[in-house]
N, C-alpha and C. Protein backbone atom coordinates (compact mmCIF):
# COMPACT_ATOMS: atom_id res chain seq x y z
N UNK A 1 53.60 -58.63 -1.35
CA UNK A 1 54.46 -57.50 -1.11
C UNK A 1 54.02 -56.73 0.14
N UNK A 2 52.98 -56.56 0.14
CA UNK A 2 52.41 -56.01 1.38
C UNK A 2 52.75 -56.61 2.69
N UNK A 3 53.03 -57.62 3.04
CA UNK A 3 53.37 -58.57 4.31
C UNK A 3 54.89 -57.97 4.19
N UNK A 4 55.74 -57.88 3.30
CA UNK A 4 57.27 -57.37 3.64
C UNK A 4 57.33 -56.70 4.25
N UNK A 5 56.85 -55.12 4.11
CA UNK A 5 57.22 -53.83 4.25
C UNK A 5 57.05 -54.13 5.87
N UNK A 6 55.90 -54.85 6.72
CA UNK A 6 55.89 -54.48 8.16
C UNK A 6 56.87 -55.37 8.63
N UNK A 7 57.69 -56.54 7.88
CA UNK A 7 58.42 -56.76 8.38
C UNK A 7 60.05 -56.52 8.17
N UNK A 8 60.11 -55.46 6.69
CA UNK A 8 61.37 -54.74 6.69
C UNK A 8 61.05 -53.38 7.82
N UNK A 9 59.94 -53.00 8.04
CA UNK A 9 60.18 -51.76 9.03
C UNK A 9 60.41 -52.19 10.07
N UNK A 10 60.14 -53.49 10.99
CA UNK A 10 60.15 -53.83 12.49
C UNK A 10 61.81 -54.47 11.87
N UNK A 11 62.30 -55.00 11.09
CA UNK A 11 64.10 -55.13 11.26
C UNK A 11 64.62 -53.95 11.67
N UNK A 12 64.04 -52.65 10.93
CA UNK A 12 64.68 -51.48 11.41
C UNK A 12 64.50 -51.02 12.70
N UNK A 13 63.22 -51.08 13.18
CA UNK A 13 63.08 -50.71 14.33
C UNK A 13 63.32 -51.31 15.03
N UNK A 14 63.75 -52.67 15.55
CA UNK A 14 64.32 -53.58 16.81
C UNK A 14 66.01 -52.70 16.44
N UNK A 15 66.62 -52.46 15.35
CA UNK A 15 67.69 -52.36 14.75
C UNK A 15 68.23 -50.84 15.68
N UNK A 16 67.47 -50.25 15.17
CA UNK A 16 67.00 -48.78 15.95
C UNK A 16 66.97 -49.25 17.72
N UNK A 17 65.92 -49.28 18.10
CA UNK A 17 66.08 -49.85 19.46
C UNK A 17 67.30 -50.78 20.09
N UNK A 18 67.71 -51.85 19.74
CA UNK A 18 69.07 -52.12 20.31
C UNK A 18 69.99 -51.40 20.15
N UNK A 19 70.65 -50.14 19.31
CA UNK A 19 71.38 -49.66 19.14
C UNK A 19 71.34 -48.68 20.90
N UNK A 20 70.23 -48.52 20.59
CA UNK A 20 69.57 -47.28 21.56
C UNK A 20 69.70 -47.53 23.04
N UNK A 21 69.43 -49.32 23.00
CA UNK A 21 69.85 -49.73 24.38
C UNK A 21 70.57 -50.42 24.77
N UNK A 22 72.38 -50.38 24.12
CA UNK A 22 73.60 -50.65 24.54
C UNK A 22 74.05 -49.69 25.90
N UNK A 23 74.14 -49.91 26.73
CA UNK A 23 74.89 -48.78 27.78
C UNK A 23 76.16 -48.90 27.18
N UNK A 24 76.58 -47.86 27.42
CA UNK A 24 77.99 -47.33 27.00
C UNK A 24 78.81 -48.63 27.73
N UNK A 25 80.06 -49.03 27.27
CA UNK A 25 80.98 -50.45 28.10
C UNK A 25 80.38 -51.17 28.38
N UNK A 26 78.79 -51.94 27.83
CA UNK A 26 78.52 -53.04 28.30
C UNK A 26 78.77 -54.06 26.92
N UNK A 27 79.35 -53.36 25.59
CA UNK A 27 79.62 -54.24 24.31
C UNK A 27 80.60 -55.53 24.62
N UNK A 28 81.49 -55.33 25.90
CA UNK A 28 82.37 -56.71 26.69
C UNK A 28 81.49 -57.23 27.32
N UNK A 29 80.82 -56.91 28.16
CA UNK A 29 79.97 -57.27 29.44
C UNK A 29 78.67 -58.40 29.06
N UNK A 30 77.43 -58.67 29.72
CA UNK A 30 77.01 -59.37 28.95
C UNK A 30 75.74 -58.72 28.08
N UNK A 31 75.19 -59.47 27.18
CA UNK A 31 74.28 -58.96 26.65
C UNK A 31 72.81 -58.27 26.75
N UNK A 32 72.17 -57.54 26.28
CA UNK A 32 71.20 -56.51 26.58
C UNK A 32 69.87 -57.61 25.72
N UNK A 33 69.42 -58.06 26.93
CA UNK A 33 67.96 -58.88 27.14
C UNK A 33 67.43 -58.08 25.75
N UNK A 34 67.03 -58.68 25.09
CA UNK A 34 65.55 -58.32 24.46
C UNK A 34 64.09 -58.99 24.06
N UNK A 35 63.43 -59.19 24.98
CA UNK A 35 62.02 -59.83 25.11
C UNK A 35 61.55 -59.59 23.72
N UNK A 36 60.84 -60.73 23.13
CA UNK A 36 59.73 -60.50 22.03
C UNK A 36 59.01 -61.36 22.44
N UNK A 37 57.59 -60.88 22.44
CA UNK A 37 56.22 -61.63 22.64
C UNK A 37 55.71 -61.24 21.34
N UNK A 38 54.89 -61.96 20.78
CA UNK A 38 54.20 -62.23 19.41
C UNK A 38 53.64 -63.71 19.55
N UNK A 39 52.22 -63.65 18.57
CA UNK A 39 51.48 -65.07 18.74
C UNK A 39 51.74 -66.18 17.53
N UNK A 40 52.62 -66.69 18.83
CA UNK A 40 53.54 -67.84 17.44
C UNK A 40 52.22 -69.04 16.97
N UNK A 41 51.25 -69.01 17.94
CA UNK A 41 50.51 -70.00 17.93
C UNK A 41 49.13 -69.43 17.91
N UNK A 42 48.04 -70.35 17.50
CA UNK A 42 46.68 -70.10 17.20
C UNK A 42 45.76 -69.17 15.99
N UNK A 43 45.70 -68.23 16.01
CA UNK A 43 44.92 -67.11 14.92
C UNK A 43 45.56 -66.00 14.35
N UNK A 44 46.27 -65.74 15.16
CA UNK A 44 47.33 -64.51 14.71
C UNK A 44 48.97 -65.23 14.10
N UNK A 45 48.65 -66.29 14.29
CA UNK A 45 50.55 -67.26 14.05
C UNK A 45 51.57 -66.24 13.32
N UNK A 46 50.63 -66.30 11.49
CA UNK A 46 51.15 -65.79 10.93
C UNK A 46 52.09 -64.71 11.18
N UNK A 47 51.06 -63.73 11.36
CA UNK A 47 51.41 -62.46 11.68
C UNK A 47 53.00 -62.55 12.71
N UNK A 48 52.85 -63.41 13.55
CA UNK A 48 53.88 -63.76 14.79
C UNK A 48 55.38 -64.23 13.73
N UNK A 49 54.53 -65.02 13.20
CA UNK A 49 56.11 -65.62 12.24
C UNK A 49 56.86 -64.67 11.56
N UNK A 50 55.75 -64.02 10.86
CA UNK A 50 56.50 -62.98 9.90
C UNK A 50 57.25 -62.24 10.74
N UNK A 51 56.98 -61.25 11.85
CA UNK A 51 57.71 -60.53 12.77
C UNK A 51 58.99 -61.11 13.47
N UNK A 52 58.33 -62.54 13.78
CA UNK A 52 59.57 -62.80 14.58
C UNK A 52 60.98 -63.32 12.83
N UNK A 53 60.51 -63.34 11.84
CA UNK A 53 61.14 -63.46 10.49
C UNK A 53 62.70 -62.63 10.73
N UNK A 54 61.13 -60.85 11.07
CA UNK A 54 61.79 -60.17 10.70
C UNK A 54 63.06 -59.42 11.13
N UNK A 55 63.02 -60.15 12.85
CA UNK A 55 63.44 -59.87 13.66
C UNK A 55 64.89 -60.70 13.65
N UNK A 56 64.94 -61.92 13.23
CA UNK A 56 65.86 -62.72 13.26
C UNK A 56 66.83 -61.87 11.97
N UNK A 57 66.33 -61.48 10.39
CA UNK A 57 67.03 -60.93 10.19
C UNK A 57 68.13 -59.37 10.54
N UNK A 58 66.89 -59.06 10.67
CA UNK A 58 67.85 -57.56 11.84
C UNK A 58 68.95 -57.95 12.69
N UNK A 59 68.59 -58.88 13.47
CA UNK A 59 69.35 -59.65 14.37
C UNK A 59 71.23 -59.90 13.10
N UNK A 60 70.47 -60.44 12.48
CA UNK A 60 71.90 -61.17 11.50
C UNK A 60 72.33 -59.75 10.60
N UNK A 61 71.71 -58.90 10.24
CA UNK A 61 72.14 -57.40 9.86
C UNK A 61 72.70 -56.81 10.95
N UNK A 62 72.82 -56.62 11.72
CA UNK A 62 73.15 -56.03 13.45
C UNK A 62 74.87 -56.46 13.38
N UNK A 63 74.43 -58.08 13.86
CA UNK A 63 75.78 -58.73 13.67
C UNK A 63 76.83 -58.39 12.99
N UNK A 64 76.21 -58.54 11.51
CA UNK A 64 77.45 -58.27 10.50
C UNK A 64 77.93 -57.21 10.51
N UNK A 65 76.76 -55.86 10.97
CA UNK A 65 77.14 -54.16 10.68
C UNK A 65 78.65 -54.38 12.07
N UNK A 66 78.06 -54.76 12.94
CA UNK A 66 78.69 -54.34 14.45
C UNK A 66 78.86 -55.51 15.41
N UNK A 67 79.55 -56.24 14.81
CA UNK A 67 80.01 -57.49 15.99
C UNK A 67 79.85 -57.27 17.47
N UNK A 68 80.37 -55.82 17.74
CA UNK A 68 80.35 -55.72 19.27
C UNK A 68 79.19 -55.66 20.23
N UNK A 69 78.40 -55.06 19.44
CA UNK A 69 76.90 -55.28 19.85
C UNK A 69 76.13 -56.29 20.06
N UNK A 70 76.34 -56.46 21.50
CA UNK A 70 75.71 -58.15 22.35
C UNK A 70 74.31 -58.16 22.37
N UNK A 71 73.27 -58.68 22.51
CA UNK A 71 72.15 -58.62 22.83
C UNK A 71 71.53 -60.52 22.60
N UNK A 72 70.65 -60.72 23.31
CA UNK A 72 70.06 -62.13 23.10
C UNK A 72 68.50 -61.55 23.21
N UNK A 73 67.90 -62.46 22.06
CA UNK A 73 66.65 -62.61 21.57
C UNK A 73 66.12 -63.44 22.46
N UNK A 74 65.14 -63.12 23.41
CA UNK A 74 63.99 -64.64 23.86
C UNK A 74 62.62 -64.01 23.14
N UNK A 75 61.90 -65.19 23.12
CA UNK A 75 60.70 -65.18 22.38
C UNK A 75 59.77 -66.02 23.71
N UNK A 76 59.02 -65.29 23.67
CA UNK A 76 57.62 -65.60 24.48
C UNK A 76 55.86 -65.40 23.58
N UNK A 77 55.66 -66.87 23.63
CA UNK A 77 54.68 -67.18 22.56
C UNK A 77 53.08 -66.82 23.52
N UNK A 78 52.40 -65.62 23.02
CA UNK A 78 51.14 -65.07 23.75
C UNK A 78 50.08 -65.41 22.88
N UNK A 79 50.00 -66.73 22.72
CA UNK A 79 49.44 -68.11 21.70
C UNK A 79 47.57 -67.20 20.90
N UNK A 80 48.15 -65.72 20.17
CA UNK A 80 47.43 -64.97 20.27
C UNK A 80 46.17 -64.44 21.00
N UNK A 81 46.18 -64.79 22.45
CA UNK A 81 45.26 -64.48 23.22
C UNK A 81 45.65 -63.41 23.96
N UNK A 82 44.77 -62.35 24.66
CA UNK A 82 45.21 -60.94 25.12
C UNK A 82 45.18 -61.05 26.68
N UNK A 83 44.76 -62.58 27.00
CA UNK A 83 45.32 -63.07 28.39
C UNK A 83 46.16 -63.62 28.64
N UNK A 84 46.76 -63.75 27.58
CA UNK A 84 48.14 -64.10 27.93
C UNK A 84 49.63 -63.26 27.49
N UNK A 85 48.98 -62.32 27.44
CA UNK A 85 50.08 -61.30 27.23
C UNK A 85 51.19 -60.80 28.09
N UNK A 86 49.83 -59.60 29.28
CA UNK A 86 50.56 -59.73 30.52
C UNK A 86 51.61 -60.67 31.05
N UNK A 87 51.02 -61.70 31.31
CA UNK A 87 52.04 -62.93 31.73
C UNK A 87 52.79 -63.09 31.12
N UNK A 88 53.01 -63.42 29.81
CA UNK A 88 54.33 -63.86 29.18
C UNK A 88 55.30 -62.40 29.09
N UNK A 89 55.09 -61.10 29.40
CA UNK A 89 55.45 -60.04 29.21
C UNK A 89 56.59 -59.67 30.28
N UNK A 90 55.34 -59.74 31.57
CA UNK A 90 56.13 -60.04 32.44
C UNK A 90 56.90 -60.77 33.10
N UNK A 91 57.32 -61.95 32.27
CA UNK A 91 58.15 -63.45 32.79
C UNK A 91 59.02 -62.90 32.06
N UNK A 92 59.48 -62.09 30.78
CA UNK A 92 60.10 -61.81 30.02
C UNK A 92 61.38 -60.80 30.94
N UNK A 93 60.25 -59.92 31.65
CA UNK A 93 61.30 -58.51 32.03
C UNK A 93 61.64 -59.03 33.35
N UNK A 94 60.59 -59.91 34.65
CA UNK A 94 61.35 -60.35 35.65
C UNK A 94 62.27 -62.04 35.78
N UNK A 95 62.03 -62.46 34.53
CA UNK A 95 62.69 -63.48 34.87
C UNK A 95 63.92 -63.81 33.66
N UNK A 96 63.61 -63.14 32.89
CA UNK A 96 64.50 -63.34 31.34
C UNK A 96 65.24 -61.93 31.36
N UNK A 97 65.18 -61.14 32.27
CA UNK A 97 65.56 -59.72 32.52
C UNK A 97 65.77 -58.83 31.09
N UNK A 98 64.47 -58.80 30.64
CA UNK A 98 64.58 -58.03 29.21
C UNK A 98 64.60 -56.37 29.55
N UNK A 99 65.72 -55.93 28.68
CA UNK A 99 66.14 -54.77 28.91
C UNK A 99 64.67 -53.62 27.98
N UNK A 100 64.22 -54.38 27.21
CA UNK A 100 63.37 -53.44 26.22
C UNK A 100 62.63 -54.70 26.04
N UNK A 101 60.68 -54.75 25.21
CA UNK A 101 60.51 -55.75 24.82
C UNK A 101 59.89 -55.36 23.52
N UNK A 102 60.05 -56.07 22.49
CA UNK A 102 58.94 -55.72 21.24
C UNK A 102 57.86 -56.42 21.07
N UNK A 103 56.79 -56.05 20.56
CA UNK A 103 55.76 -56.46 20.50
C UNK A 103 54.21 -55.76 20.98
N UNK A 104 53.09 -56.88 20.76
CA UNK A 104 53.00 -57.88 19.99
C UNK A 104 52.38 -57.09 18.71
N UNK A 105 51.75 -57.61 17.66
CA UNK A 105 51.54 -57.34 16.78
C UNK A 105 49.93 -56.83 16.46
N UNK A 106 48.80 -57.47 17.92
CA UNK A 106 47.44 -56.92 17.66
C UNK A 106 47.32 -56.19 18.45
N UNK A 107 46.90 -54.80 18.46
CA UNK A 107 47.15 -53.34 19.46
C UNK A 107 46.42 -54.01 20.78
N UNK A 108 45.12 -54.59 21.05
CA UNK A 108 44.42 -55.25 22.00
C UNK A 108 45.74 -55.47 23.41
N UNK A 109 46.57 -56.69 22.07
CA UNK A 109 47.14 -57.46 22.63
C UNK A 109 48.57 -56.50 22.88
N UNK A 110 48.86 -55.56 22.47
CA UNK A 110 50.15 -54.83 22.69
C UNK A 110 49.28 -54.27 24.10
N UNK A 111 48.65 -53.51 24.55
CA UNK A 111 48.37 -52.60 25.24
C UNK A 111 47.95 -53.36 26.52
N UNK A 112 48.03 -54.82 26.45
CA UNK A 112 48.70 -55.52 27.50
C UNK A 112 49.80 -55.44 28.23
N UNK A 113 50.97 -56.05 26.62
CA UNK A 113 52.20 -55.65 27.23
C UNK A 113 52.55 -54.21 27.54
N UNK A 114 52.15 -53.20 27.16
CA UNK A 114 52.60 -52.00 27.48
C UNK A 114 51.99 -51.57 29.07
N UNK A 115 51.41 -52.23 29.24
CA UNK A 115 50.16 -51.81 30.71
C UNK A 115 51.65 -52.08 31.82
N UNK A 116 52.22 -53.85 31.82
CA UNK A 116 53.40 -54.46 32.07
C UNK A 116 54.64 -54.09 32.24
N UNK A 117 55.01 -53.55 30.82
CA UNK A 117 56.23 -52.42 30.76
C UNK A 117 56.41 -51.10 31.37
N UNK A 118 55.21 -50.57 31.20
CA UNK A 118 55.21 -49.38 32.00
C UNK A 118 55.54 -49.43 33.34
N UNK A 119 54.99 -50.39 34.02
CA UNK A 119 54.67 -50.47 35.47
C UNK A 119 56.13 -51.24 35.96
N UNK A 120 57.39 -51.94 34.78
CA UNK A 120 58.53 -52.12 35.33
C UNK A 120 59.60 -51.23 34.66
N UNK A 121 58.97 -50.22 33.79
CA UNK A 121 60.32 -49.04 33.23
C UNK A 121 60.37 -49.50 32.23
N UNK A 122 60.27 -50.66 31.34
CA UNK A 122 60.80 -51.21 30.63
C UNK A 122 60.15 -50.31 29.14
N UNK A 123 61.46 -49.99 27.98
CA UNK A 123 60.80 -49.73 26.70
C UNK A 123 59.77 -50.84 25.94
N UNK A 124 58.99 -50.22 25.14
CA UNK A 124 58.60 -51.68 24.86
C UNK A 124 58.21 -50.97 23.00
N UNK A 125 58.20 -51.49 22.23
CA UNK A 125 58.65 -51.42 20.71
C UNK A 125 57.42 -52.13 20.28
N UNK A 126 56.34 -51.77 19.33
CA UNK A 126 55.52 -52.63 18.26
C UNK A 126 55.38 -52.15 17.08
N UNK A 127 55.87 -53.82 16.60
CA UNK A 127 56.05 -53.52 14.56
C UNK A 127 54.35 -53.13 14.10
N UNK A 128 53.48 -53.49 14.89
CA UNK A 128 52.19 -53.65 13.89
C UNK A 128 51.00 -52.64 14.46
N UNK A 129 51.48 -52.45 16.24
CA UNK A 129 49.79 -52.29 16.38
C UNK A 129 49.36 -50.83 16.35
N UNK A 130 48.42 -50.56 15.96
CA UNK A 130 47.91 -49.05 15.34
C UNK A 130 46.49 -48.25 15.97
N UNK A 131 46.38 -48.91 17.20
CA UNK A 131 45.36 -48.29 18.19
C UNK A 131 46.07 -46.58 18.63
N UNK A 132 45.31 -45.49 18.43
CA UNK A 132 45.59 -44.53 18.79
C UNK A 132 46.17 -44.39 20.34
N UNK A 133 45.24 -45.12 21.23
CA UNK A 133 45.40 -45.06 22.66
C UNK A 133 46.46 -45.30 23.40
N UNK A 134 47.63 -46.12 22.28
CA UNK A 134 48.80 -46.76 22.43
C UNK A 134 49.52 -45.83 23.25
N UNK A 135 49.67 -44.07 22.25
CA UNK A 135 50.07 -43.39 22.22
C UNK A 135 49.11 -41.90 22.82
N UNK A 136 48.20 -42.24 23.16
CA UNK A 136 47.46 -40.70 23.65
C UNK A 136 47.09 -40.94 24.90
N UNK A 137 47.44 -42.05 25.31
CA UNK A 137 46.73 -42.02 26.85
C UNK A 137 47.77 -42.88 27.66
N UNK A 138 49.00 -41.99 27.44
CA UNK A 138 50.46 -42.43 28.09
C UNK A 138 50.11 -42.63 29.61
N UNK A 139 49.20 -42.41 29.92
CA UNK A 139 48.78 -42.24 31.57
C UNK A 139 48.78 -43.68 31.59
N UNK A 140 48.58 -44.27 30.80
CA UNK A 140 47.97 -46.04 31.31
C UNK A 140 48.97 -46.65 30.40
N UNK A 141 49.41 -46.02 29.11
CA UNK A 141 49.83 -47.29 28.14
C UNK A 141 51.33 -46.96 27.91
N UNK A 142 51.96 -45.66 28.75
CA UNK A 142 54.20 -45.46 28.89
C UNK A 142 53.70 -43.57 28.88
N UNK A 143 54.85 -43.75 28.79
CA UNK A 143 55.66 -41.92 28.90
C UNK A 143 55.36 -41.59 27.21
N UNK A 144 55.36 -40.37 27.56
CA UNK A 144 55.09 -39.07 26.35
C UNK A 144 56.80 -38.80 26.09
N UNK A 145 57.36 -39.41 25.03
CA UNK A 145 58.35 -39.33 24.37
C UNK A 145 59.00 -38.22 24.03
């Protein structure tokens, strides 16, 4: 039971976040990138599967609530190492043009991607990681909300 709950809260919160980053008239137009990095592979897998689980359902809750609401899922596998974060983070927002990205799931390894995001604008969303610094030392890791 304990493994659900972080992945019924990250359905809500990708759920929450795409809502958030439709521009107004782009529901015709094409869809609003959304990068997920998580470690589909090596030590953390699990953890990666369950999220990206949880994500696929939100995805199919989204759908059904609101057809009009476009968005495409890529997944970029940061084979739980915290050197490979950066990189897959940023292949995500300059080459997969992710409008927002979520992830990843070990704070180490989030505060990679957030180092990334920051430095291209990009929001960036994590179901799991719980390092204070995430959030108190916006100077290095995004904006004070």
């Amino acid at each position: 039971m304990r493994r659900l709950f972080p992945t019924v809260r990250l359905a809500a919160l990708v759920g929450a976040a795409l809502f958030g980053a439709v521009p107004e008239g782009r529901a015709g137009g094409d869809p609003v990138v959304v990068g997920v990095v998580l470690p589909m592979s090596g030590d953390n897998a699990t953890f990666g599967e369950e999220s990206w689980n949880g994500i696929k359902i939100a995805e199919a809750e989204i759908a059904k609530k609101d057809p009009s609401v476009a968005f495409k899922l890529i997944l970029a596998d940061e084979q739980s190492k915290r050197e490979q974060v950066g990189p897959a983070t940023k292949t995500l927002i300059e080459n997969n043009r992710a409008a927002i990205v979520v992830g990843s799931v070990a704070s180490s390894n989030t505060m990679q991607a957030a180092i990334v995001c920051k430095e291209a604008g990009v929001p960036i969303l994590t179901p799991a990681s719980t390092n204070d610094k995430l959030t108190s030392e916006v100077e290095k890791y995004g904006e004070d909300v």
